[in-house]
PDB file of N, CA and C in Angstrom:
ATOM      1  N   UNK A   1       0.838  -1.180   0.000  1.00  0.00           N
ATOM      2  CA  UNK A   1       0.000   0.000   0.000  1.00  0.00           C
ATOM      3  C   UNK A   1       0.882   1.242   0.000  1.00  0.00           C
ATOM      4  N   UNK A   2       0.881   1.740  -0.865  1.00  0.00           N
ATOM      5  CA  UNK A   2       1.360   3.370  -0.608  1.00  0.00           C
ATOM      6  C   UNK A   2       1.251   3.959   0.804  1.00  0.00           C
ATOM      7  N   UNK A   3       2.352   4.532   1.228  1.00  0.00           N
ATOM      8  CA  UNK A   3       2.535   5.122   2.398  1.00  0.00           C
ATOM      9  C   UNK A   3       1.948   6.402   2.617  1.00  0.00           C
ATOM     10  N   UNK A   4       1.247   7.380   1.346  1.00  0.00           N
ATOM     11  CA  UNK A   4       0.622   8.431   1.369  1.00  0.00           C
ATOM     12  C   UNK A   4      -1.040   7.868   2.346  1.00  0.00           C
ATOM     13  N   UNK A   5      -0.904   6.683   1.637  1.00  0.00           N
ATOM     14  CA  UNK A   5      -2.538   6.281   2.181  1.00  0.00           C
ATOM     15  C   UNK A   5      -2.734   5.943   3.503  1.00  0.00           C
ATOM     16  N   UNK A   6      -1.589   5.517   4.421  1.00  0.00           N
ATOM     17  CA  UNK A   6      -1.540   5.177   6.043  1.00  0.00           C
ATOM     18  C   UNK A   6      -1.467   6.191   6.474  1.00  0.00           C
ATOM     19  N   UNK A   7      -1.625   7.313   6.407  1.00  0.00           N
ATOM     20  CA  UNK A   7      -1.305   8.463   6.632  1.00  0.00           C
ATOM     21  C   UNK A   7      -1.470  10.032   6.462  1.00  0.00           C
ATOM     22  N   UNK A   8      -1.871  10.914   7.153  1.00  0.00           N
ATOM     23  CA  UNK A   8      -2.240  11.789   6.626  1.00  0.00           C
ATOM     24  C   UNK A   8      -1.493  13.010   7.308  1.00  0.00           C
ATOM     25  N   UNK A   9      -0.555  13.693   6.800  1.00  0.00           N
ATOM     26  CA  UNK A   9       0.958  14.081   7.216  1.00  0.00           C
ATOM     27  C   UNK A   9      -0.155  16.331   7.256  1.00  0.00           C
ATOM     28  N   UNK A  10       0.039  17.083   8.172  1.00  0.00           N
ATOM     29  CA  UNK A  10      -0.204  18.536   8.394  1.00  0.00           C
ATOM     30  C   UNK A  10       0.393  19.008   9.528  1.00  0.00           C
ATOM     31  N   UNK A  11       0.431  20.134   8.965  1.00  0.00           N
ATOM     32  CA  UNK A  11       1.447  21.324   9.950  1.00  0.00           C
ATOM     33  C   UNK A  11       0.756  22.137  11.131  1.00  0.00           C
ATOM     34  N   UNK A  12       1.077  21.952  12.220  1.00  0.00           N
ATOM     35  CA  UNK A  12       0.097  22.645  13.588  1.00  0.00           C
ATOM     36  C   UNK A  12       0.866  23.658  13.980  1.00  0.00           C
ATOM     37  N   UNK A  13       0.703  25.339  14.044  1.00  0.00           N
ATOM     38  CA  UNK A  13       1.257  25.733  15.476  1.00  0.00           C
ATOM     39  C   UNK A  13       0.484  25.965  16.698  1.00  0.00           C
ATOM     40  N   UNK A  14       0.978  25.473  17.662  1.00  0.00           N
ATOM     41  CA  UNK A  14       0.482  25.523  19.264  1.00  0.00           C
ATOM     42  C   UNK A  14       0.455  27.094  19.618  1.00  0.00           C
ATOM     43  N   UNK A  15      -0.760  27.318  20.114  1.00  0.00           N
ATOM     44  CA  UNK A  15      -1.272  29.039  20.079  1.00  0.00           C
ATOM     45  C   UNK A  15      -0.520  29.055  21.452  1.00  0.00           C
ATOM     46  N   UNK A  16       0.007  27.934  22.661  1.00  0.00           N
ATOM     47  CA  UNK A  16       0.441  28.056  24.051  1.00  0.00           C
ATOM     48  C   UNK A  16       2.011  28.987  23.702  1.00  0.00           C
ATOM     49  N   UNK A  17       2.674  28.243  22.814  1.00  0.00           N
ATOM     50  CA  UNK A  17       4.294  28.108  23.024  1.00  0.00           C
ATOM     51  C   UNK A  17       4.704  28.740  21.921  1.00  0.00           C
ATOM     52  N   UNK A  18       3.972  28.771  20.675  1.00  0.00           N
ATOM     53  CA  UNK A  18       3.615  29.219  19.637  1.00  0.00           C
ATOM     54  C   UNK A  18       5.108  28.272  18.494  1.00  0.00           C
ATOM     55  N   UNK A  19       5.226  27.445  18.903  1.00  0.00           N
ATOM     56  CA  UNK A  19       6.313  26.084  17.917  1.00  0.00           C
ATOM     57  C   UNK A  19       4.883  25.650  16.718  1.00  0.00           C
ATOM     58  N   UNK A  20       5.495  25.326  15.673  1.00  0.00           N
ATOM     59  CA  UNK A  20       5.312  24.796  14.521  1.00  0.00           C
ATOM     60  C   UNK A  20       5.639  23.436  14.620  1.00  0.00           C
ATOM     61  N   UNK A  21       4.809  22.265  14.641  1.00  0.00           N
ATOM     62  CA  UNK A  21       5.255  21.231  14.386  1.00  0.00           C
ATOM     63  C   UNK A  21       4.233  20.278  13.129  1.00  0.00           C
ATOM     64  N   UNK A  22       5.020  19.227  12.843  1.00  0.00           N
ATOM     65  CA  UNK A  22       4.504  18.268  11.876  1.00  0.00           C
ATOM     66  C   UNK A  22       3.613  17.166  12.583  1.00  0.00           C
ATOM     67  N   UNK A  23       2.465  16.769  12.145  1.00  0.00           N
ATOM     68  CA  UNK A  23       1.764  15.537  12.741  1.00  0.00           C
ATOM     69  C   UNK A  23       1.488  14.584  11.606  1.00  0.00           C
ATOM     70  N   UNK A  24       1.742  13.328  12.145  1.00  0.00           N
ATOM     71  CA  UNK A  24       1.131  11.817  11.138  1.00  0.00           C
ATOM     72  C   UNK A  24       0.206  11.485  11.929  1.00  0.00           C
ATOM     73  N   UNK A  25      -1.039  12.007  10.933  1.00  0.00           N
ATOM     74  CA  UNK A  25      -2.501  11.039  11.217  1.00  0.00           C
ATOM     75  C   UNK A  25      -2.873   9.541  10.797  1.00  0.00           C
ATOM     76  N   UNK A  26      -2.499   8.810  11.801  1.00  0.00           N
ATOM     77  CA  UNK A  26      -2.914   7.158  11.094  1.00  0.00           C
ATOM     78  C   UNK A  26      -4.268   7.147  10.463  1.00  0.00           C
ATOM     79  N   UNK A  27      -4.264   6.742   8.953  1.00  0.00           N
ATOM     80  CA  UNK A  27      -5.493   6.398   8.336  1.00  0.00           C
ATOM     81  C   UNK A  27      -5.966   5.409   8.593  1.00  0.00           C
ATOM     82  N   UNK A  28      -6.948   4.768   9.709  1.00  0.00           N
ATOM     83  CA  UNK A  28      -7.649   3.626   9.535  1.00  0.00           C
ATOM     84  C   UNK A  28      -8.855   3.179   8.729  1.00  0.00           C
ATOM     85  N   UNK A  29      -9.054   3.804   8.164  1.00  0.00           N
ATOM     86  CA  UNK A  29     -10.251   3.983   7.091  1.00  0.00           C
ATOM     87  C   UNK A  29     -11.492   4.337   7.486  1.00  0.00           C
ATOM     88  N   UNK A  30     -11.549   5.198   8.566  1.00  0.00           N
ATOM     89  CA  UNK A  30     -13.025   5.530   8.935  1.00  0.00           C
ATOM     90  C   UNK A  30     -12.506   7.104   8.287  1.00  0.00           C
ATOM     91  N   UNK A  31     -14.754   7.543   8.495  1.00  0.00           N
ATOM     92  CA  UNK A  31     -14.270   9.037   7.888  1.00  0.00           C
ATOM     93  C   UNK A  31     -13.809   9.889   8.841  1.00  0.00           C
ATOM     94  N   UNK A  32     -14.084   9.848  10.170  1.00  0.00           N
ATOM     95  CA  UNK A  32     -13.174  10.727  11.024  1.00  0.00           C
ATOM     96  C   UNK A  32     -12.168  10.234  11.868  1.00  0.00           C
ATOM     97  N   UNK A  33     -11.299  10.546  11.862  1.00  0.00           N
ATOM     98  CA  UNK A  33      -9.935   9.444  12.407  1.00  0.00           C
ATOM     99  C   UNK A  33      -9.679  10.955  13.760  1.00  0.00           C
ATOM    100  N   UNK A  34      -9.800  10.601  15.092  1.00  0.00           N
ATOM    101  CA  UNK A  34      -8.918  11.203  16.116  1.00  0.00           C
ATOM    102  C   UNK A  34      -7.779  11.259  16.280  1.00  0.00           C
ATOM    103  N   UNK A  35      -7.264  12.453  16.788  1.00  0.00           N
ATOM    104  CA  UNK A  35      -5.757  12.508  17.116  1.00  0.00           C
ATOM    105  C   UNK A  35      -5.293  13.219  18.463  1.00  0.00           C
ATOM    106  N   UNK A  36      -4.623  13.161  19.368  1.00  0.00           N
ATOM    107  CA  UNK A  36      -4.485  13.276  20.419  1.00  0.00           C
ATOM    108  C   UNK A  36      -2.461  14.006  20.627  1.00  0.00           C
ATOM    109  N   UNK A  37      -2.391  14.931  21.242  1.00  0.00           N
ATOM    110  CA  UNK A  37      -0.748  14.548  21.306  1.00  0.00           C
ATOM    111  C   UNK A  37      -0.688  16.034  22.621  1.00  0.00           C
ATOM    112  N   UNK A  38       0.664  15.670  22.735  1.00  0.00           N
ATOM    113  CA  UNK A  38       1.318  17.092  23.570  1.00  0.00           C
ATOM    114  C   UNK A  38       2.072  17.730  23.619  1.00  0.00           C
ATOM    115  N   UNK A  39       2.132  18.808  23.063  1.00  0.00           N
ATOM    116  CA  UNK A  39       2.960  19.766  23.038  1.00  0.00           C
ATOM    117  C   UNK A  39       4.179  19.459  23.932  1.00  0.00           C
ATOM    118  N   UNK A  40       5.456  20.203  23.386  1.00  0.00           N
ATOM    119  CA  UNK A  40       6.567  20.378  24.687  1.00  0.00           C
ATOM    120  C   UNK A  40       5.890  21.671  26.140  1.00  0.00           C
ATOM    121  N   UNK A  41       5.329  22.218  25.659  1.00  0.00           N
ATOM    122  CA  UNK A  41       4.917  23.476  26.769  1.00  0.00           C
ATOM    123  C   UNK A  41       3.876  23.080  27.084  1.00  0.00           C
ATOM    124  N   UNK A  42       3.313  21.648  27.243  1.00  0.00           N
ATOM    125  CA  UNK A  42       1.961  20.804  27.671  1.00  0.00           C
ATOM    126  C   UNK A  42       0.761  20.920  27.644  1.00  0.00           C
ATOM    127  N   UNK A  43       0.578  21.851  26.147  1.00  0.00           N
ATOM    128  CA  UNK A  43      -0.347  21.810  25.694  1.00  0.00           C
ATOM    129  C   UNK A  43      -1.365  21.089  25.029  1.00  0.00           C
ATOM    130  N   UNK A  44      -2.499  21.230  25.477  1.00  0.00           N
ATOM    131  CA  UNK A  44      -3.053  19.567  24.728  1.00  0.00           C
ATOM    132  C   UNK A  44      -3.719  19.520  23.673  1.00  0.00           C
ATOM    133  N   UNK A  45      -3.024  18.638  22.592  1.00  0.00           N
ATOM    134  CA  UNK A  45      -3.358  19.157  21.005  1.00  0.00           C
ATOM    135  C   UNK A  45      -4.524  17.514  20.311  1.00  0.00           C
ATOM    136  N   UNK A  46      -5.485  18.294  20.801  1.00  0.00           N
ATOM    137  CA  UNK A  46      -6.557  17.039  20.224  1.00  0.00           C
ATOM    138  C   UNK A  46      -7.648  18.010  19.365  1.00  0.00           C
ATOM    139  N   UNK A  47      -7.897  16.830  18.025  1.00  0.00           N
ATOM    140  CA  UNK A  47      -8.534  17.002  17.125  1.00  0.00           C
ATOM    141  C   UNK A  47      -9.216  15.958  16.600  1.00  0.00           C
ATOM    142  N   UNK A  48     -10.108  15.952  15.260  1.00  0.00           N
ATOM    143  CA  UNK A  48     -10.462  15.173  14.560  1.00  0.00           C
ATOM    144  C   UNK A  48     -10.499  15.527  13.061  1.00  0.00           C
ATOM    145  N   UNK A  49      -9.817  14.928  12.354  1.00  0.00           N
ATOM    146  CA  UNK A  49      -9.674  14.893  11.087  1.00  0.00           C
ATOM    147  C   UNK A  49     -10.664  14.279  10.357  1.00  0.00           C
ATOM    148  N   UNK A  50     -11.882  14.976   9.361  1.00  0.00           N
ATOM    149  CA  UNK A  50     -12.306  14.279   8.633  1.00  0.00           C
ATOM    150  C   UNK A  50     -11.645  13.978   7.106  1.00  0.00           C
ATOM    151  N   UNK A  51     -11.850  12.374   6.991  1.00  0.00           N
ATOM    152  CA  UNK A  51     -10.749  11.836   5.729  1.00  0.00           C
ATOM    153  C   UNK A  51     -12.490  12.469   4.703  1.00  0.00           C
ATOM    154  N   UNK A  52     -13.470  11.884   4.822  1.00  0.00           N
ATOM    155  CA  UNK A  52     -14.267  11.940   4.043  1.00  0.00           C
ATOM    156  C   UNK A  52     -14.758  13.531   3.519  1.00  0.00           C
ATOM    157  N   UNK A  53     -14.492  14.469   4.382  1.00  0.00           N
ATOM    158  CA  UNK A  53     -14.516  16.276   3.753  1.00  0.00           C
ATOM    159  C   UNK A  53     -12.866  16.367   2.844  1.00  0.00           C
ATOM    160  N   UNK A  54     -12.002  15.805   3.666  1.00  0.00           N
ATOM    161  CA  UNK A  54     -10.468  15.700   3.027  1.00  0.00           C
ATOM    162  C   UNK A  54     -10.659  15.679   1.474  1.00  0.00           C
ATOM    163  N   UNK A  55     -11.574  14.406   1.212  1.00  0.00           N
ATOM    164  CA  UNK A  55     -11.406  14.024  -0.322  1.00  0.00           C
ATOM    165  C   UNK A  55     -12.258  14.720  -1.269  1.00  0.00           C
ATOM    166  N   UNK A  56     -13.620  15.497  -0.075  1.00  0.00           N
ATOM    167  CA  UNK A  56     -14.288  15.988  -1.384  1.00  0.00           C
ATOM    168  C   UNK A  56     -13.638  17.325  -1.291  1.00  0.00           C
ATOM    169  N   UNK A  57     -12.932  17.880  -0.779  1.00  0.00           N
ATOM    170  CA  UNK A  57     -12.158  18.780  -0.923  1.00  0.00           C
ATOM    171  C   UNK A  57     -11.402  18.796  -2.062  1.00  0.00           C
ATOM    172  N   UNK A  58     -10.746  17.604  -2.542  1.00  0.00           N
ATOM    173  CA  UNK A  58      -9.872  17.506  -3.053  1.00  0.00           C
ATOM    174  C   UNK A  58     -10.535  17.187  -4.674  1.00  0.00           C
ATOM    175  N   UNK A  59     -11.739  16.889  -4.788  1.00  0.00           N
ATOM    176  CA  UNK A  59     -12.530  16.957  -6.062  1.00  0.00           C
ATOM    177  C   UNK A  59     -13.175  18.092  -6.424  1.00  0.00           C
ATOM    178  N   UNK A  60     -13.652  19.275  -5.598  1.00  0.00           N
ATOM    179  CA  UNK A  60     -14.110  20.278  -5.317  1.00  0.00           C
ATOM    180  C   UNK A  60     -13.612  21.341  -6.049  1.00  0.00           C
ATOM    181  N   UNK A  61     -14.365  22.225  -6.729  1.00  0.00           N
ATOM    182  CA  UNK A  61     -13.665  23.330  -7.419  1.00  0.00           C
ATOM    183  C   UNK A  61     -13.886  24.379  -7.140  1.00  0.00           C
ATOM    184  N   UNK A  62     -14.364  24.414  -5.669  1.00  0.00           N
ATOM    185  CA  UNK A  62     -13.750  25.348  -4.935  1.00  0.00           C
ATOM    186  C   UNK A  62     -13.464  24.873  -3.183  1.00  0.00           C
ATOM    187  N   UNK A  63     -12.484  24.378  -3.013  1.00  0.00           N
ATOM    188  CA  UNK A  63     -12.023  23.803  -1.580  1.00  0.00           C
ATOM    189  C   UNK A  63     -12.633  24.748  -0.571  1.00  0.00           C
ATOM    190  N   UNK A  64     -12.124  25.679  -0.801  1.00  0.00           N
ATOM    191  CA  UNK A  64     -12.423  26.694   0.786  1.00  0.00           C
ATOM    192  C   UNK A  64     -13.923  26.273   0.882  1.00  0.00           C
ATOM    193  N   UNK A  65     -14.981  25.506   0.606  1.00  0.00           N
ATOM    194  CA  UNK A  65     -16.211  25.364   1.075  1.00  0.00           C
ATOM    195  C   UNK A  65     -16.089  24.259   2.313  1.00  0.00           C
ATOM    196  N   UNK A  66     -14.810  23.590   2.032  1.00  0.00           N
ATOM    197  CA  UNK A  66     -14.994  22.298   3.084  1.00  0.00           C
ATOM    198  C   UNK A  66     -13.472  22.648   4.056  1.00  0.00           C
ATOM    199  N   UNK A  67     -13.179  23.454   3.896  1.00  0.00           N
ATOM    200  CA  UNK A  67     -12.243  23.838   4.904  1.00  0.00           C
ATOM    201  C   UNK A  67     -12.519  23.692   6.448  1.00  0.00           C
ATOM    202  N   UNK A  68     -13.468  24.536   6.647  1.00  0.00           N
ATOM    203  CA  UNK A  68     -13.534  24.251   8.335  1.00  0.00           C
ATOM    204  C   UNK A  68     -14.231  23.123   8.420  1.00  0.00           C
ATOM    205  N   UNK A  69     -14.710  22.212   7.671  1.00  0.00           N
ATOM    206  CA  UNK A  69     -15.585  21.067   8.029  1.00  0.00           C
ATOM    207  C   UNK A  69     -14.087  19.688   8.102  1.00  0.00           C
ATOM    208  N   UNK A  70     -13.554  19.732   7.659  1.00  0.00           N
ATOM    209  CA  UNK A  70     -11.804  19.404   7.451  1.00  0.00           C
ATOM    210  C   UNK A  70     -11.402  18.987   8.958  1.00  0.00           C
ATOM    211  N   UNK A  71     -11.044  19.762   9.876  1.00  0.00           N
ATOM    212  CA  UNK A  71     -10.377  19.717  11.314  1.00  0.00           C
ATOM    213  C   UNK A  71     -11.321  20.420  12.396  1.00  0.00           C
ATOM    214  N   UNK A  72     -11.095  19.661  13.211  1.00  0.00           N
ATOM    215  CA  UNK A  72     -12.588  19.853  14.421  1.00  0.00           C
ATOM    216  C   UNK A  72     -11.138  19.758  15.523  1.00  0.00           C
ATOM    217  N   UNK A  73     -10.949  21.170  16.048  1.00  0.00           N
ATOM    218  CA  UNK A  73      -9.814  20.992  16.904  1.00  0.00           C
ATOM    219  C   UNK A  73     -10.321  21.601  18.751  1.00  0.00           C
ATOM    220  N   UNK A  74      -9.532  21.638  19.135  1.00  0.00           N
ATOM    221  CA  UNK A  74      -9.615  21.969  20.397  1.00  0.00           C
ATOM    222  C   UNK A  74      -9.675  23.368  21.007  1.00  0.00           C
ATOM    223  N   UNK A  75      -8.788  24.157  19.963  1.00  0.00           N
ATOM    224  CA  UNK A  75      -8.655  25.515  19.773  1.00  0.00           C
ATOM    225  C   UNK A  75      -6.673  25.513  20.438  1.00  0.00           C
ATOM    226  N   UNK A  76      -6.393  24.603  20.896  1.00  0.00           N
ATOM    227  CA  UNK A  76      -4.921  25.075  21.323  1.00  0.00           C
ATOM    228  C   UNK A  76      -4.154  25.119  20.284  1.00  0.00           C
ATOM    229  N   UNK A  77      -4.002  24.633  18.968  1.00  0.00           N
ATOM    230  CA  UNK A  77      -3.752  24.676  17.825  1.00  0.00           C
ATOM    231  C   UNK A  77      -4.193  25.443  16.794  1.00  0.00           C
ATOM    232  N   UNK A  78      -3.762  26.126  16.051  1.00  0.00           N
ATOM    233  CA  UNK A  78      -4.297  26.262  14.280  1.00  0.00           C
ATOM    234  C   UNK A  78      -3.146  25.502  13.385  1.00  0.00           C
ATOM    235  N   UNK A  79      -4.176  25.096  12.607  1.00  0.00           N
ATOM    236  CA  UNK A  79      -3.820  24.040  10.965  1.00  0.00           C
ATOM    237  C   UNK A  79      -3.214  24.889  10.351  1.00  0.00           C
ATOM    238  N   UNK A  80      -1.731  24.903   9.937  1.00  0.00           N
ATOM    239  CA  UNK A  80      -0.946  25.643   9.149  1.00  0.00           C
ATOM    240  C   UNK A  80      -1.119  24.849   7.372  1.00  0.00           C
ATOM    241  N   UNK A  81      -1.379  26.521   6.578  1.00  0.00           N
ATOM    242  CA  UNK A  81      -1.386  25.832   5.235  1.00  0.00           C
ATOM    243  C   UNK A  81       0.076  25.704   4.639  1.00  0.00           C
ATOM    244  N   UNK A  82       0.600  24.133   4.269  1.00  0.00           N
ATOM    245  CA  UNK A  82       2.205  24.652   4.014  1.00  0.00           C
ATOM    246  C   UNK A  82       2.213  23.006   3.363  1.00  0.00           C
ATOM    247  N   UNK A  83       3.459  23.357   2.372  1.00  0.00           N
ATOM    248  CA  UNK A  83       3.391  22.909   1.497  1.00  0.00           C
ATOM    249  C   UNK A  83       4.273  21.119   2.102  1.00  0.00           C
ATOM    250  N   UNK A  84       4.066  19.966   1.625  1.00  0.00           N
ATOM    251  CA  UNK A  84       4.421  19.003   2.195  1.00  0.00           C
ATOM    252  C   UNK A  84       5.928  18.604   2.235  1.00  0.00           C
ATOM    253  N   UNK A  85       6.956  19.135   1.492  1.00  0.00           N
ATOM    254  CA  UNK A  85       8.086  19.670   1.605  1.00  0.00           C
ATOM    255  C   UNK A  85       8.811  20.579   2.489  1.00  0.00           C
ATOM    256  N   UNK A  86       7.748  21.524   3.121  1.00  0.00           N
ATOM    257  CA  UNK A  86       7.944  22.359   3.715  1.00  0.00           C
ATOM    258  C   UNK A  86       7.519  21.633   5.096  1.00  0.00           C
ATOM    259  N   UNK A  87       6.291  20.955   5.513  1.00  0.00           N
ATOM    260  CA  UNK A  87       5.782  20.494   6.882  1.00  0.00           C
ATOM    261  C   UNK A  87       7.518  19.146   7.130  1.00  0.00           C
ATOM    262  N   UNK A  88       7.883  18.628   6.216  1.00  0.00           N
ATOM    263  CA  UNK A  88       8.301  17.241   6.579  1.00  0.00           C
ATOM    264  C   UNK A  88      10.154  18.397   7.108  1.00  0.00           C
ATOM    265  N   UNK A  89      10.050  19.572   6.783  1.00  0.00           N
ATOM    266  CA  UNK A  89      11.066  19.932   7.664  1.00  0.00           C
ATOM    267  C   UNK A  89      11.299  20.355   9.058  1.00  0.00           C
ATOM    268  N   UNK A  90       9.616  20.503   9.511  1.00  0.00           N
ATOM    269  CA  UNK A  90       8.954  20.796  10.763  1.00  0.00           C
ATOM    270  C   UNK A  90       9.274  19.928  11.797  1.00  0.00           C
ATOM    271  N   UNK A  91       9.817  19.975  13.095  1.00  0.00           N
ATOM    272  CA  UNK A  91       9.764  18.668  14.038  1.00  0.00           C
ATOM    273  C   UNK A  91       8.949  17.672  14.334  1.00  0.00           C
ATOM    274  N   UNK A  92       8.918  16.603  14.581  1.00  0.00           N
ATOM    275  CA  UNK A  92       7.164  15.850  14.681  1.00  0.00           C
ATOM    276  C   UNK A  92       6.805  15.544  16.032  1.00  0.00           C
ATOM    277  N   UNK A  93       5.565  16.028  15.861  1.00  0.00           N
ATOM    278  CA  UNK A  93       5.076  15.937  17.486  1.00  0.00           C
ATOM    279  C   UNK A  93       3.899  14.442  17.438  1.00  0.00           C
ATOM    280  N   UNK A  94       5.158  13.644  18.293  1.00  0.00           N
ATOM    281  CA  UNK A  94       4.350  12.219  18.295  1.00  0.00           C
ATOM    282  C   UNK A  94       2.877  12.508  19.403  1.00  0.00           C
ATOM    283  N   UNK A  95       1.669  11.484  17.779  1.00  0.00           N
ATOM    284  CA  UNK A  95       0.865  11.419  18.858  1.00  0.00           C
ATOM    285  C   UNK A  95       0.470  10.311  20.041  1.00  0.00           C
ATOM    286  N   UNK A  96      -0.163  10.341  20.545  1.00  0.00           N
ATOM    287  CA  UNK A  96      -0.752   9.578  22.096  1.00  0.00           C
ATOM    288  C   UNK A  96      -1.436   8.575  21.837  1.00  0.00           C
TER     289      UNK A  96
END
């Protein structure tokens, strides 16, 4: 299986400490997959990723309609838009 597909790789900064880091969302194949993790300044970075807004996003000809329907977060975070070259130079903040 392609490794793009176990996975769903985005850029967070923590509004506490204000660091930029990288997260890997395990794809288990449901449409909303949880994610859980913690900051170094112990902030607590939980969300939910929908895979199923993800894709019609990605057929969509105009995305920004499914943007906020996309990440259901906690508020200690915002979703950085950045390019996947650019996130995989980011540190990774393992999740929980």
């Amino acid at each position: 299986m392609n490794e793009d597909l176990n996975y769903h790789l985005i850029a967070i900064k923590c509004k506490s400490c204000e660091n930029n880091w990288s997260l890997n969302i395990s794809l288990s194949g449901n449409h909303v997959e949880p994610f859980a993790a913690v900051c170094d300044c112990s902030a607590l970075i939980i969300g939910n990723f929908n895979f199923l807004e993800f894709q019609n996003k990605q057929n969509s000809e105009n995305p920004n309609d499914h943007s906020k329907k996309i990440y259901l977060t906690n508020g200690h975070f915002e979703i950085l838009q950045m390019k996947k070259n650019e996130i995989l130079k980011l540190p990774n903040l393992h999740l929980e």
